[in-house]
Each structure stands twice: as structure tokens, then as C-alpha cells.
PDB file of N, CA and C in Angstrom:
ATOM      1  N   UNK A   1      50.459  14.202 -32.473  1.00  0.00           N
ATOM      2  CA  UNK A   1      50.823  13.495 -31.247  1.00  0.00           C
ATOM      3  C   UNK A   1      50.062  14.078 -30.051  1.00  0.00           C
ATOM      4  N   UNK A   2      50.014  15.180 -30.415  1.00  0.00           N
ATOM      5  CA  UNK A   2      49.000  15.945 -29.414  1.00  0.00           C
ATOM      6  C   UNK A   2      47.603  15.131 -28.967  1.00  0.00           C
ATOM      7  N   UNK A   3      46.995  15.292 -29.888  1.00  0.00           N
ATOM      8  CA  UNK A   3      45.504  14.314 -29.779  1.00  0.00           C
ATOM      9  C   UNK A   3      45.972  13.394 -29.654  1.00  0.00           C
ATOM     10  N   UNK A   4      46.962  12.024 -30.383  1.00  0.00           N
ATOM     11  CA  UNK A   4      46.718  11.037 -29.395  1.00  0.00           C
ATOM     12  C   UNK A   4      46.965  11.000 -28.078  1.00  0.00           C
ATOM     13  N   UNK A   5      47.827  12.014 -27.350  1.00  0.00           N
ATOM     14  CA  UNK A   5      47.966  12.043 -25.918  1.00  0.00           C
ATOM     15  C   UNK A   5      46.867  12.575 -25.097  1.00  0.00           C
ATOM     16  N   UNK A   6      46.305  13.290 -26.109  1.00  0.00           N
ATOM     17  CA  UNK A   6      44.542  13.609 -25.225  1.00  0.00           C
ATOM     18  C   UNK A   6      43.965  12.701 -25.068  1.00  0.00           C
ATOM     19  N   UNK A   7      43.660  11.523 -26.515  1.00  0.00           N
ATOM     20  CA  UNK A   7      42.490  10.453 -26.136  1.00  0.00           C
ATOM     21  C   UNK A   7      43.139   9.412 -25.097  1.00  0.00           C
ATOM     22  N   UNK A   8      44.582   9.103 -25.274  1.00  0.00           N
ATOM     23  CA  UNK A   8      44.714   8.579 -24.061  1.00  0.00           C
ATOM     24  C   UNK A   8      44.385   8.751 -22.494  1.00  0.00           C
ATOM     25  N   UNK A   9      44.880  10.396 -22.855  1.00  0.00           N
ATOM     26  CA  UNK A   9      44.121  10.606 -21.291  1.00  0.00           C
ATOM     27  C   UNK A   9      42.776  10.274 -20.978  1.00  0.00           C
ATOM     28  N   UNK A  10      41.851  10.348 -21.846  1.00  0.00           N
ATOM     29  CA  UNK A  10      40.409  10.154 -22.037  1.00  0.00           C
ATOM     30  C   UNK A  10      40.404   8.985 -21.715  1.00  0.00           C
ATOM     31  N   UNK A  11      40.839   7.791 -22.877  1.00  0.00           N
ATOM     32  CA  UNK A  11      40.807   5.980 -21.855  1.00  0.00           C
ATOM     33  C   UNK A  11      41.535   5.884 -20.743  1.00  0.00           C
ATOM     34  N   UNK A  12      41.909   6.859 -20.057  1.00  0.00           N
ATOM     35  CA  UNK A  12      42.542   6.320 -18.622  1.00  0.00           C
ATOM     36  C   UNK A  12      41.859   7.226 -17.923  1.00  0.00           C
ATOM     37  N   UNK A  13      40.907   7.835 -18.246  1.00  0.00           N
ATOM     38  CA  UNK A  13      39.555   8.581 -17.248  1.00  0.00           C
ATOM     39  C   UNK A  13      38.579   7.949 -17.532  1.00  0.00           C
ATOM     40  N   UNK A  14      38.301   7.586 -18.377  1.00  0.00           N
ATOM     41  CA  UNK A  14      37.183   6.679 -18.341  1.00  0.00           C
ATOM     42  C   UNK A  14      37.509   5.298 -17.827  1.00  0.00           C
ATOM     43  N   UNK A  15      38.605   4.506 -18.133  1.00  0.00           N
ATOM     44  CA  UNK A  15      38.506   3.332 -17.071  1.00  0.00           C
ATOM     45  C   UNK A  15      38.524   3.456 -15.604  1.00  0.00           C
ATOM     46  N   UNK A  16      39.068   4.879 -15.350  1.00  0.00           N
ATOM     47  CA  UNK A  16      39.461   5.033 -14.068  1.00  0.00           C
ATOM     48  C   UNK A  16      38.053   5.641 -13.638  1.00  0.00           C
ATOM     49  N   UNK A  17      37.191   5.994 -14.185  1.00  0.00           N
ATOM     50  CA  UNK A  17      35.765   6.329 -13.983  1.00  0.00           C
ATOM     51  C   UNK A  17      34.737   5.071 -13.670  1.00  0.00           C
ATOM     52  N   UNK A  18      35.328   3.845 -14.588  1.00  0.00           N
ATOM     53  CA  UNK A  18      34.508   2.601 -14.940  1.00  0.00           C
ATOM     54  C   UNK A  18      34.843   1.971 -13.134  1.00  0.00           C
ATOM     55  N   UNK A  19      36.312   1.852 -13.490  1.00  0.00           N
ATOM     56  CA  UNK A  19      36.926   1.250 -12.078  1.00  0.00           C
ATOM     57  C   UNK A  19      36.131   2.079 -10.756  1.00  0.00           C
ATOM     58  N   UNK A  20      35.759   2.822 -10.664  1.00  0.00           N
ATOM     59  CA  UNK A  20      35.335   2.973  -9.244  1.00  0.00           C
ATOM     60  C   UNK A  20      33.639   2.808  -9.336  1.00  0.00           C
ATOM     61  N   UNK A  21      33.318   2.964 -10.369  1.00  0.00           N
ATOM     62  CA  UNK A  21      31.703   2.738 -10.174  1.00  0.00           C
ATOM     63  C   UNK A  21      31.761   0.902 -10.338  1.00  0.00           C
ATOM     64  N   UNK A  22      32.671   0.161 -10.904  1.00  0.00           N
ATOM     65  CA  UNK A  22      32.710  -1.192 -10.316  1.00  0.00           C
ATOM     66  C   UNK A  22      32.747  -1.870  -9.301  1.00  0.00           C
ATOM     67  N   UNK A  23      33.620  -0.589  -8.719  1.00  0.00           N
ATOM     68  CA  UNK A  23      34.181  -0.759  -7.351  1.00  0.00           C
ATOM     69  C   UNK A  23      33.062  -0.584  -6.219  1.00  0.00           C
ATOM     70  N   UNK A  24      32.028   0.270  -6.846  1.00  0.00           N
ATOM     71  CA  UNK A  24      31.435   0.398  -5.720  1.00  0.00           C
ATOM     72  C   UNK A  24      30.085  -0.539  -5.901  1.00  0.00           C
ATOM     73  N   UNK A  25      29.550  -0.872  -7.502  1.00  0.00           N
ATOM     74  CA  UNK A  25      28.869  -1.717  -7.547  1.00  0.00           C
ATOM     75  C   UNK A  25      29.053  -3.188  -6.899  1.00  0.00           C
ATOM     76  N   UNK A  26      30.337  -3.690  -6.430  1.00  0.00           N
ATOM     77  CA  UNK A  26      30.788  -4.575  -6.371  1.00  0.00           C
ATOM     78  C   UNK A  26      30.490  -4.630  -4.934  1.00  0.00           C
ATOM     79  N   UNK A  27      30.303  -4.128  -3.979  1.00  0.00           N
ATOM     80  CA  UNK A  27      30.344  -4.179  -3.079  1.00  0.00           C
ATOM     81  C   UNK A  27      29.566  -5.342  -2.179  1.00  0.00           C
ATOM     82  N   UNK A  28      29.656  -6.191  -1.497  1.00  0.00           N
ATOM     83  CA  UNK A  28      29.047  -7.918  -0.868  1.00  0.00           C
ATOM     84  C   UNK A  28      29.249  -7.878   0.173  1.00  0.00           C
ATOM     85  N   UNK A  29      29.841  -7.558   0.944  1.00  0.00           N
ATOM     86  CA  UNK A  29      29.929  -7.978   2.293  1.00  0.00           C
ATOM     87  C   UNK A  29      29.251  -6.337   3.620  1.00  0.00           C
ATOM     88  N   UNK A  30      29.403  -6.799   4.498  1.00  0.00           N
ATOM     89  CA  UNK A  30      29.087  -5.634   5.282  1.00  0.00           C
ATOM     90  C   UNK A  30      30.487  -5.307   5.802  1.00  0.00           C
ATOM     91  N   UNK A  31      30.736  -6.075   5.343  1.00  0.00           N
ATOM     92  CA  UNK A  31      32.653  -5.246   5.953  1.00  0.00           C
ATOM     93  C   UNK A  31      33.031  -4.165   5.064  1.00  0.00           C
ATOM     94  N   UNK A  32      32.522  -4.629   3.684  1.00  0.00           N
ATOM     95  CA  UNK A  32      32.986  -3.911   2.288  1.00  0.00           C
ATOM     96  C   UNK A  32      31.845  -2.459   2.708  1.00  0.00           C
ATOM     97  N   UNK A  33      30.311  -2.502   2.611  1.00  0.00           N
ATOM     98  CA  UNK A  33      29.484  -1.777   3.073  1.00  0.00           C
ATOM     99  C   UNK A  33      30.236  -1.122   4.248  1.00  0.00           C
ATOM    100  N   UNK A  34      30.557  -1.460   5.157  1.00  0.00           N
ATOM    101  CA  UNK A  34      30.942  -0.939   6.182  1.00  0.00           C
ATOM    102  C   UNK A  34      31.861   0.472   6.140  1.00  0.00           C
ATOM    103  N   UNK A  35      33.258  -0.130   5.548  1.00  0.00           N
ATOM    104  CA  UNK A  35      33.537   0.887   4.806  1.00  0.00           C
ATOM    105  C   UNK A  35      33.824   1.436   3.515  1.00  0.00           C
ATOM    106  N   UNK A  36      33.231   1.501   2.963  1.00  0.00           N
ATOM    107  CA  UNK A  36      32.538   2.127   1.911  1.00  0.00           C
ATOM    108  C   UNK A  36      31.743   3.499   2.475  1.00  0.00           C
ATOM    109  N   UNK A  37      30.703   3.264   3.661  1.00  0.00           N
ATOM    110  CA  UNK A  37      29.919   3.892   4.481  1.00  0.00           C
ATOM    111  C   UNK A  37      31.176   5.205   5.521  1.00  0.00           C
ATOM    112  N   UNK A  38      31.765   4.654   5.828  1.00  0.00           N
ATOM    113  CA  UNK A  38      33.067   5.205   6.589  1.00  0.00           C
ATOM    114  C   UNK A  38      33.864   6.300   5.524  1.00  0.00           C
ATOM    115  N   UNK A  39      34.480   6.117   4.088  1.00  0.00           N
ATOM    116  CA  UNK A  39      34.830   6.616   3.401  1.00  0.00           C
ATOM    117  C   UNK A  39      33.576   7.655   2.804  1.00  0.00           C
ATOM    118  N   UNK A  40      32.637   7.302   2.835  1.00  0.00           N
ATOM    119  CA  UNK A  40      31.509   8.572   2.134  1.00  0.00           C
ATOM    120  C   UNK A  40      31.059   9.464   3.253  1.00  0.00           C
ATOM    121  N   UNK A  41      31.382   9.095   5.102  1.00  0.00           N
ATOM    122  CA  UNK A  41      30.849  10.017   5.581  1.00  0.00           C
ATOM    123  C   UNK A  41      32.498  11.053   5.747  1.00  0.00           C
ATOM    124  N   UNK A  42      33.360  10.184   5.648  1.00  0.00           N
ATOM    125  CA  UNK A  42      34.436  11.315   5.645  1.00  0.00           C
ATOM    126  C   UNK A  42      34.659  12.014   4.468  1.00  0.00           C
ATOM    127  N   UNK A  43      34.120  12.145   3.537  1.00  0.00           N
ATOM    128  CA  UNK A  43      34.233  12.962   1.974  1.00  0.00           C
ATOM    129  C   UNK A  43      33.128  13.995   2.712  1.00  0.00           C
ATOM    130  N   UNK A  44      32.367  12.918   3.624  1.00  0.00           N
ATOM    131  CA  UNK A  44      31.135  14.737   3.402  1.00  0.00           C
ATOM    132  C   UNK A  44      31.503  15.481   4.421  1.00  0.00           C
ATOM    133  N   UNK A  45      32.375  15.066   5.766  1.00  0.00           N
ATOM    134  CA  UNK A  45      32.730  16.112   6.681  1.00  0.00           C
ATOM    135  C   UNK A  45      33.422  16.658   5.841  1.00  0.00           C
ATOM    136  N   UNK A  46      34.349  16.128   4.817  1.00  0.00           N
ATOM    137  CA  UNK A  46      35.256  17.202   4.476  1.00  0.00           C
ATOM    138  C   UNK A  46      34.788  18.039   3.626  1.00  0.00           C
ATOM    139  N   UNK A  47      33.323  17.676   3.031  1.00  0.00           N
ATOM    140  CA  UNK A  47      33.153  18.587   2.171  1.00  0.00           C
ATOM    141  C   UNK A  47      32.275  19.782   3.156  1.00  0.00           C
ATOM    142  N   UNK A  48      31.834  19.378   4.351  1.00  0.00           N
ATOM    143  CA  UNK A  48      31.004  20.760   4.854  1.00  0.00           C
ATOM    144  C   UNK A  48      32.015  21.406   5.526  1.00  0.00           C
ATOM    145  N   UNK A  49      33.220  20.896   5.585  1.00  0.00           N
ATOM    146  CA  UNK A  49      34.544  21.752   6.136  1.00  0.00           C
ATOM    147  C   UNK A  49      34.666  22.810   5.258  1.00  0.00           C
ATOM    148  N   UNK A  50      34.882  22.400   4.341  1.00  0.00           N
ATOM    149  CA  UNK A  50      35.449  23.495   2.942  1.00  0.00           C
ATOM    150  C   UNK A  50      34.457  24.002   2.967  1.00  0.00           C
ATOM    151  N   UNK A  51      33.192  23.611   2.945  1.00  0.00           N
ATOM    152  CA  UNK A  51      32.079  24.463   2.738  1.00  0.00           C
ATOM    153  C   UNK A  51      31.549  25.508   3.651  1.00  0.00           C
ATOM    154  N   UNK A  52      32.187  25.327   4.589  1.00  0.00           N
ATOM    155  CA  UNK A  52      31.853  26.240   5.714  1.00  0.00           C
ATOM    156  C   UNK A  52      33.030  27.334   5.489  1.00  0.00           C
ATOM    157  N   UNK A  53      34.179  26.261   5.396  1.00  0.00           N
ATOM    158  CA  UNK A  53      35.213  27.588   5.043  1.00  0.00           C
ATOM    159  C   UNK A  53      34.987  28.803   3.703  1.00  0.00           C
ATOM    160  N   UNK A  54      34.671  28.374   2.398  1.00  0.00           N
ATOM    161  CA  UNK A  54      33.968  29.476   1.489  1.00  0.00           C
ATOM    162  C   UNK A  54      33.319  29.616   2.105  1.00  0.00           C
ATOM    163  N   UNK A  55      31.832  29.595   2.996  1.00  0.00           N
ATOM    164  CA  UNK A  55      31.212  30.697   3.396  1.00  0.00           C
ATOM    165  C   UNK A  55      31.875  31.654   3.974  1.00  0.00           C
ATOM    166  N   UNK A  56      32.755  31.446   5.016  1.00  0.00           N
ATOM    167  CA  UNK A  56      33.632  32.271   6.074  1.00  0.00           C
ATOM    168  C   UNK A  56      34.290  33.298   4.984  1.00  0.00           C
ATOM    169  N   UNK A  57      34.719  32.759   3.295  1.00  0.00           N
ATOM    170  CA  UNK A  57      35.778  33.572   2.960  1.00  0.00           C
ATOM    171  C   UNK A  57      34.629  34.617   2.224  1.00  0.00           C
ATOM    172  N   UNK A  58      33.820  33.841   1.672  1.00  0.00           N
ATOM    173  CA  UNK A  58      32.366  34.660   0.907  1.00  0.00           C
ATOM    174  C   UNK A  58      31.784  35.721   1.852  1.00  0.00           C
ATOM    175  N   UNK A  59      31.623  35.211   3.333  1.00  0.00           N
ATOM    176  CA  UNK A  59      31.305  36.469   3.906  1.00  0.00           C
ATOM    177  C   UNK A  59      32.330  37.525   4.217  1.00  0.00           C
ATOM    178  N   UNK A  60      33.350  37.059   4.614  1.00  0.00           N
ATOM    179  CA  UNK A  60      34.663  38.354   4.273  1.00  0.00           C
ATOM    180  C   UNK A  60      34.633  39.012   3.820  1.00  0.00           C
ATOM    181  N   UNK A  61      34.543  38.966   2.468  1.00  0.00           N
ATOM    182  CA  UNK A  61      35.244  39.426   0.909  1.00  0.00           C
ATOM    183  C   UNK A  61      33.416  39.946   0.686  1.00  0.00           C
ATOM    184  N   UNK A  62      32.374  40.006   1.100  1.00  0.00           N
ATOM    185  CA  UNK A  62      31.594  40.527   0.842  1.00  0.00           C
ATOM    186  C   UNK A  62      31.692  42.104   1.818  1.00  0.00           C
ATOM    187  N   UNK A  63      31.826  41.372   3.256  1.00  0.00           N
ATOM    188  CA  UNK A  63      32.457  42.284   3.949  1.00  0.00           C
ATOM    189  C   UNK A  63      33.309  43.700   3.738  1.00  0.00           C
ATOM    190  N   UNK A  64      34.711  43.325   3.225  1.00  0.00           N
ATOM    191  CA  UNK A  64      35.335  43.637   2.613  1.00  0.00           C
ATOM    192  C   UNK A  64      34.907  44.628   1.451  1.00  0.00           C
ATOM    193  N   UNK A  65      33.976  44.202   0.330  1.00  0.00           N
ATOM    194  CA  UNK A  65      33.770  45.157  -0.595  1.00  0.00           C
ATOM    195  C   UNK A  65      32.499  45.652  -0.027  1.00  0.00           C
ATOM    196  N   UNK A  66      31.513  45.679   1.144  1.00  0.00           N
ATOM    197  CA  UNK A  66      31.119  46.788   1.916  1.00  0.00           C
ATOM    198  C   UNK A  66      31.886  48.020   1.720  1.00  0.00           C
ATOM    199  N   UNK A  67      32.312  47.384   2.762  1.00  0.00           N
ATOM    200  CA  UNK A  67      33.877  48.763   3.762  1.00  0.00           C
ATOM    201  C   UNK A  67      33.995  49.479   1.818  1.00  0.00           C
ATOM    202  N   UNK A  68      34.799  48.859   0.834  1.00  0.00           N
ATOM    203  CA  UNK A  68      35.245  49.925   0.173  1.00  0.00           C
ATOM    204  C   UNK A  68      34.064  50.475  -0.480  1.00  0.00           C
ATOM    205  N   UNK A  69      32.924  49.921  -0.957  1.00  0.00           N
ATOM    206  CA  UNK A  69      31.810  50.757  -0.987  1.00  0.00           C
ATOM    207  C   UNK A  69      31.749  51.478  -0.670  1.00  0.00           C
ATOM    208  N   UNK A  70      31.368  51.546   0.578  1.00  0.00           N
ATOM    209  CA  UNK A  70      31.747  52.940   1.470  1.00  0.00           C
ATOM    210  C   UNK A  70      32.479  54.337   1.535  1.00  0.00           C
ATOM    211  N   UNK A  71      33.796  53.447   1.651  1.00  0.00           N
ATOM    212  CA  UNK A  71      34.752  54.444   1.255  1.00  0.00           C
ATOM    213  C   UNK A  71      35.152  54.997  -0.214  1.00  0.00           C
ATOM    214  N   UNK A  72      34.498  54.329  -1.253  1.00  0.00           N
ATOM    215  CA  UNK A  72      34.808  55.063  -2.580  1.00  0.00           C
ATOM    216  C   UNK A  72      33.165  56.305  -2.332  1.00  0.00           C
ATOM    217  N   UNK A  73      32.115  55.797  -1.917  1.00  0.00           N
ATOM    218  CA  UNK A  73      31.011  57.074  -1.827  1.00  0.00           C
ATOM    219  C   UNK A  73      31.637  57.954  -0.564  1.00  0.00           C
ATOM    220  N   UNK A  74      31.952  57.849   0.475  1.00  0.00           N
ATOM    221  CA  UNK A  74      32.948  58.757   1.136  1.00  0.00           C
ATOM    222  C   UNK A  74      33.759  59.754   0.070  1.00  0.00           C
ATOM    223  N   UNK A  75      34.589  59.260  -0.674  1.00  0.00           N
ATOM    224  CA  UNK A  75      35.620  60.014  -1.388  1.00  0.00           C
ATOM    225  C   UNK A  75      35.225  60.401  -2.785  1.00  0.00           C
ATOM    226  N   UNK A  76      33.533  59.867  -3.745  1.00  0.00           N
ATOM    227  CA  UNK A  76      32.988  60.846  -4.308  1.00  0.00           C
ATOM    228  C   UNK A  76      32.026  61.951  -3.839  1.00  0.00           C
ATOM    229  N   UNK A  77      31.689  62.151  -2.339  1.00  0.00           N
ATOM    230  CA  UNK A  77      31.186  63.034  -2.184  1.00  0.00           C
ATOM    231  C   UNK A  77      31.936  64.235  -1.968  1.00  0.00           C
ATOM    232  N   UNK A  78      33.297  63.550  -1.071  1.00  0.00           N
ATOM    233  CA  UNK A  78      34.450  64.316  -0.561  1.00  0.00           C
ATOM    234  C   UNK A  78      34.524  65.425  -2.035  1.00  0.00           C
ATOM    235  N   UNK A  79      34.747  64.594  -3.465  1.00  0.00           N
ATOM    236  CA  UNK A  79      35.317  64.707  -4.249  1.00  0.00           C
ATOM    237  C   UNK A  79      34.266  66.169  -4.796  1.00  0.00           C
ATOM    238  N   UNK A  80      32.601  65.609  -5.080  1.00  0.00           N
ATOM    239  CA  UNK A  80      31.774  66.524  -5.493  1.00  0.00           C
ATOM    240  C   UNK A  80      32.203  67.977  -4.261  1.00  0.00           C
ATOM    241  N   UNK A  81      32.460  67.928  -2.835  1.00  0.00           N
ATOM    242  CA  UNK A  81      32.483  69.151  -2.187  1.00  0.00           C
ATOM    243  C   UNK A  81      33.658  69.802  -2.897  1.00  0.00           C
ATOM    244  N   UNK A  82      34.938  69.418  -3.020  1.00  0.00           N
ATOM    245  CA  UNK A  82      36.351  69.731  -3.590  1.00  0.00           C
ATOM    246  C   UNK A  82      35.817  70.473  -4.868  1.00  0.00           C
ATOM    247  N   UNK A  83      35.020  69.922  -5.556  1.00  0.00           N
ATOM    248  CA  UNK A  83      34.623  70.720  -6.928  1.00  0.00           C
ATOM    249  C   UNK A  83      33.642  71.774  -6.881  1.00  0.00           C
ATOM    250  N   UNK A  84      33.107  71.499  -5.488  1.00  0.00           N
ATOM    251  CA  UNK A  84      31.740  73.088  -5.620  1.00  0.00           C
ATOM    252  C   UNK A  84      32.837  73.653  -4.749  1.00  0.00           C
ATOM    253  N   UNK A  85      34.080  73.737  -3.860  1.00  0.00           N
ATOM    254  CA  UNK A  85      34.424  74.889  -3.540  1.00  0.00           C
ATOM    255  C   UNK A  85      35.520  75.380  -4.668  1.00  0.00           C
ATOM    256  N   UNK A  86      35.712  74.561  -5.549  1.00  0.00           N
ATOM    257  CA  UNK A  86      36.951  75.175  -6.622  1.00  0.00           C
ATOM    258  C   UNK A  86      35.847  75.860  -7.292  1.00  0.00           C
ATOM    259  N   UNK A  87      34.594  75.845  -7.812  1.00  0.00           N
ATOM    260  CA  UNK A  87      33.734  76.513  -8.440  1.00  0.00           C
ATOM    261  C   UNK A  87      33.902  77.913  -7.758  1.00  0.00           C
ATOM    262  N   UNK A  88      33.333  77.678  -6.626  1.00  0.00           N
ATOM    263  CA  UNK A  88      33.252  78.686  -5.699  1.00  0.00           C
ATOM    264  C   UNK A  88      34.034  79.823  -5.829  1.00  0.00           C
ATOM    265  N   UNK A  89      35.441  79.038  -5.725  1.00  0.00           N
ATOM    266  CA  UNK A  89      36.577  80.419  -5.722  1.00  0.00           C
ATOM    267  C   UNK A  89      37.053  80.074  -6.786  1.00  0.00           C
ATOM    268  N   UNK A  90      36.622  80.234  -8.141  1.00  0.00           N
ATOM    269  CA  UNK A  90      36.903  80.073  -9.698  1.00  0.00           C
ATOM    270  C   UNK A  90      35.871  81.330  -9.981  1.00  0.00           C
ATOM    271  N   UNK A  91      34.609  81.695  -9.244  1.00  0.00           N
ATOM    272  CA  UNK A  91      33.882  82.650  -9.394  1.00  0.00           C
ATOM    273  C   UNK A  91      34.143  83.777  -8.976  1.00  0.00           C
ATOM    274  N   UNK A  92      35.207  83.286  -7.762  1.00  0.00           N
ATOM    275  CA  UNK A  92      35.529  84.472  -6.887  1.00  0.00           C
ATOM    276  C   UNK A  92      36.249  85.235  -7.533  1.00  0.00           C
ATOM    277  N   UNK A  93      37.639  84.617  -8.121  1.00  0.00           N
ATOM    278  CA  UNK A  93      38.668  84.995  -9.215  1.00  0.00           C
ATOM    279  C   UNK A  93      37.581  85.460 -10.068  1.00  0.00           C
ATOM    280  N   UNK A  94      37.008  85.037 -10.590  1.00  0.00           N
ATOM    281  CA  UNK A  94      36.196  85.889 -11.671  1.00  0.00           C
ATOM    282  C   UNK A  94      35.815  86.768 -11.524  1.00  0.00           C
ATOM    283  N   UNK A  95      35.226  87.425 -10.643  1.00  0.00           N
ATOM    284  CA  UNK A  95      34.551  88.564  -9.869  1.00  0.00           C
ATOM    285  C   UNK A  95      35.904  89.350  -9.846  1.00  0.00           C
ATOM    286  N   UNK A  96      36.559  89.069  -8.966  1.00  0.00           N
ATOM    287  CA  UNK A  96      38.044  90.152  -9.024  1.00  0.00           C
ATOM    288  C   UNK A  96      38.674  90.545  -9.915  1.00  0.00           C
ATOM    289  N   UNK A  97      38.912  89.674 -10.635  1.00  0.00           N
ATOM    290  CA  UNK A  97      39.179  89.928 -12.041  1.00  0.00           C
ATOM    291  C   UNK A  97      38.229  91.042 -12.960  1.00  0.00           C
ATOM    292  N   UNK A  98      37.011  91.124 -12.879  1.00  0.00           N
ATOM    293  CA  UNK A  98      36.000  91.894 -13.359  1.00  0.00           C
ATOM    294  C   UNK A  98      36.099  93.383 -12.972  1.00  0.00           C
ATOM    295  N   UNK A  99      36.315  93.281 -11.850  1.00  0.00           N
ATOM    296  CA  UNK A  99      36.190  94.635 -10.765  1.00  0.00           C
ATOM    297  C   UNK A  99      37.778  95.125 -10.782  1.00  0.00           C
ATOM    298  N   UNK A 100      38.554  94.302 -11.409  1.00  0.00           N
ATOM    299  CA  UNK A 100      39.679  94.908 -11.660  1.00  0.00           C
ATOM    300  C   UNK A 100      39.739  95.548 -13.105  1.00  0.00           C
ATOM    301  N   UNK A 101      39.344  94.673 -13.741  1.00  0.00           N
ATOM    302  CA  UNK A 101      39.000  95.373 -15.436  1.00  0.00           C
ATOM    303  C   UNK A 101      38.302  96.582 -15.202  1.00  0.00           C
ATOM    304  N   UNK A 102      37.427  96.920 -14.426  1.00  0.00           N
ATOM    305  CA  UNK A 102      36.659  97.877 -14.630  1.00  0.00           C
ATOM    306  C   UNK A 102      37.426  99.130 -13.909  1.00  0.00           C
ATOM    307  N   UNK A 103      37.872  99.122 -12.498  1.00  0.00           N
ATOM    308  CA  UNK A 103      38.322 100.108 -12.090  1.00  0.00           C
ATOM    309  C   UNK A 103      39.833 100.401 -13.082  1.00  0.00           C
ATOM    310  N   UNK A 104      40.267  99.701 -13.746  1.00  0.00           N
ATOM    311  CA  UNK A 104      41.671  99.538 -14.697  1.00  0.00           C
ATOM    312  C   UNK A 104      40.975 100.743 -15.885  1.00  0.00           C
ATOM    313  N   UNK A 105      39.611 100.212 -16.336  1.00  0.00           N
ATOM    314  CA  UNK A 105      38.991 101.169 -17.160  1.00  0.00           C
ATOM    315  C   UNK A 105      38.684 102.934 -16.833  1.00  0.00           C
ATOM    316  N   UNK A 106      38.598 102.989 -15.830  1.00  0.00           N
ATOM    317  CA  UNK A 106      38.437 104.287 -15.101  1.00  0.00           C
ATOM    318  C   UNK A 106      39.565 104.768 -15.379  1.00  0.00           C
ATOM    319  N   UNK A 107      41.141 104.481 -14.466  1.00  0.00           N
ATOM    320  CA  UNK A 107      41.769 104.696 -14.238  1.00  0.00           C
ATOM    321  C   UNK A 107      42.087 105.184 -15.702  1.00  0.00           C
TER     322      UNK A 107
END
């Protein structure tokens, strides 16, 4: 039942596909031209509306993953300094530790 409710949908997209390219083949008069002409320039304002609007959101969101670009190399460099000073004083401890073994050895 499944598929037949698909191909139906299919003959009622395709007539409904047939129906408007009839519709527009059909066209005789300049009244009909007229608007016809009226309806296709308002599909295209609306389409450079939207289209202007994704740019606006495309440049955002490009925007947007700038900035965290940024801030994730901000916070792996942060991150590489955090690890050369734990080195740092991981050597230091080591050293003390050494110089404690040794004077421990004297003693």
C-alpha cells in the first residue's frame, strides 16, 4: 500500500507539473501576459529577498566561525605555554628531588 500511495503522489505531481506548464503555454491575451509578467516579477523579488537574506546569514556564520578560529588558536597557544611551564617546573621538581637524594646520601 505503501508504493501505491507513492505512485499516486507521483500522478498528482506530474499532472500538477503538466497543469502549470499548460497553464502557462496557454497563455492569449495581454491581460493573461500581463499577469503572468506581474506574478514572475514578484517570484523574483522574492527570490533576491531570500537571496540577499542567505548572504546576510552566510556572511555571519562565516563571521562567526572567524571569531572562534581565533579563539580556539588563542587557547592552543595559551594551552602549548601551560605545558612548557608545567615542563618547566616538572624539571624543577626533578632537580630538587636529585639534590635531595644526594645530600640524603651524604647524610
Amino acid at each position: 500500500s505503501a508504493q501505491i500511495a507513492d505512485l499516486q503522489q507521483k500522478l498528482l505531481d506530474a499532472d500538477s507539473g503538466d497543469r502549470v506548464k499548460q497553464r502557462w503555454d496557454s497563455i492569449a491575451t495581454i491581460l493573461e501576459a500581463k499577469c503572468a509578467l506581474k506574478y514572475l516579477l514578484g517570484e523574483l523579488v522574492s527570490s533576491k529577498v531570500e537571496k540577499s537574506k542567505l548572504e546576510s546569514s552566510l556572511q555571519q556564520s562565516e563571521a562567526d566561525c572567524s571569531d572562534i578560529q581565533k579563539l580556539l588558536t588563542e587557547e592552543r597557544n595559551h594551552l602549548t605555554e601551560l605545558e612548557a611551564e608545567f615542563q618547566t617546573q616538572l624539571l624543577v621538581q626533578e632537580q630538587h628531588h636529585q639534590e635531595k637524594v644526594k645530600c640524603n646520601r651524604w647524610k
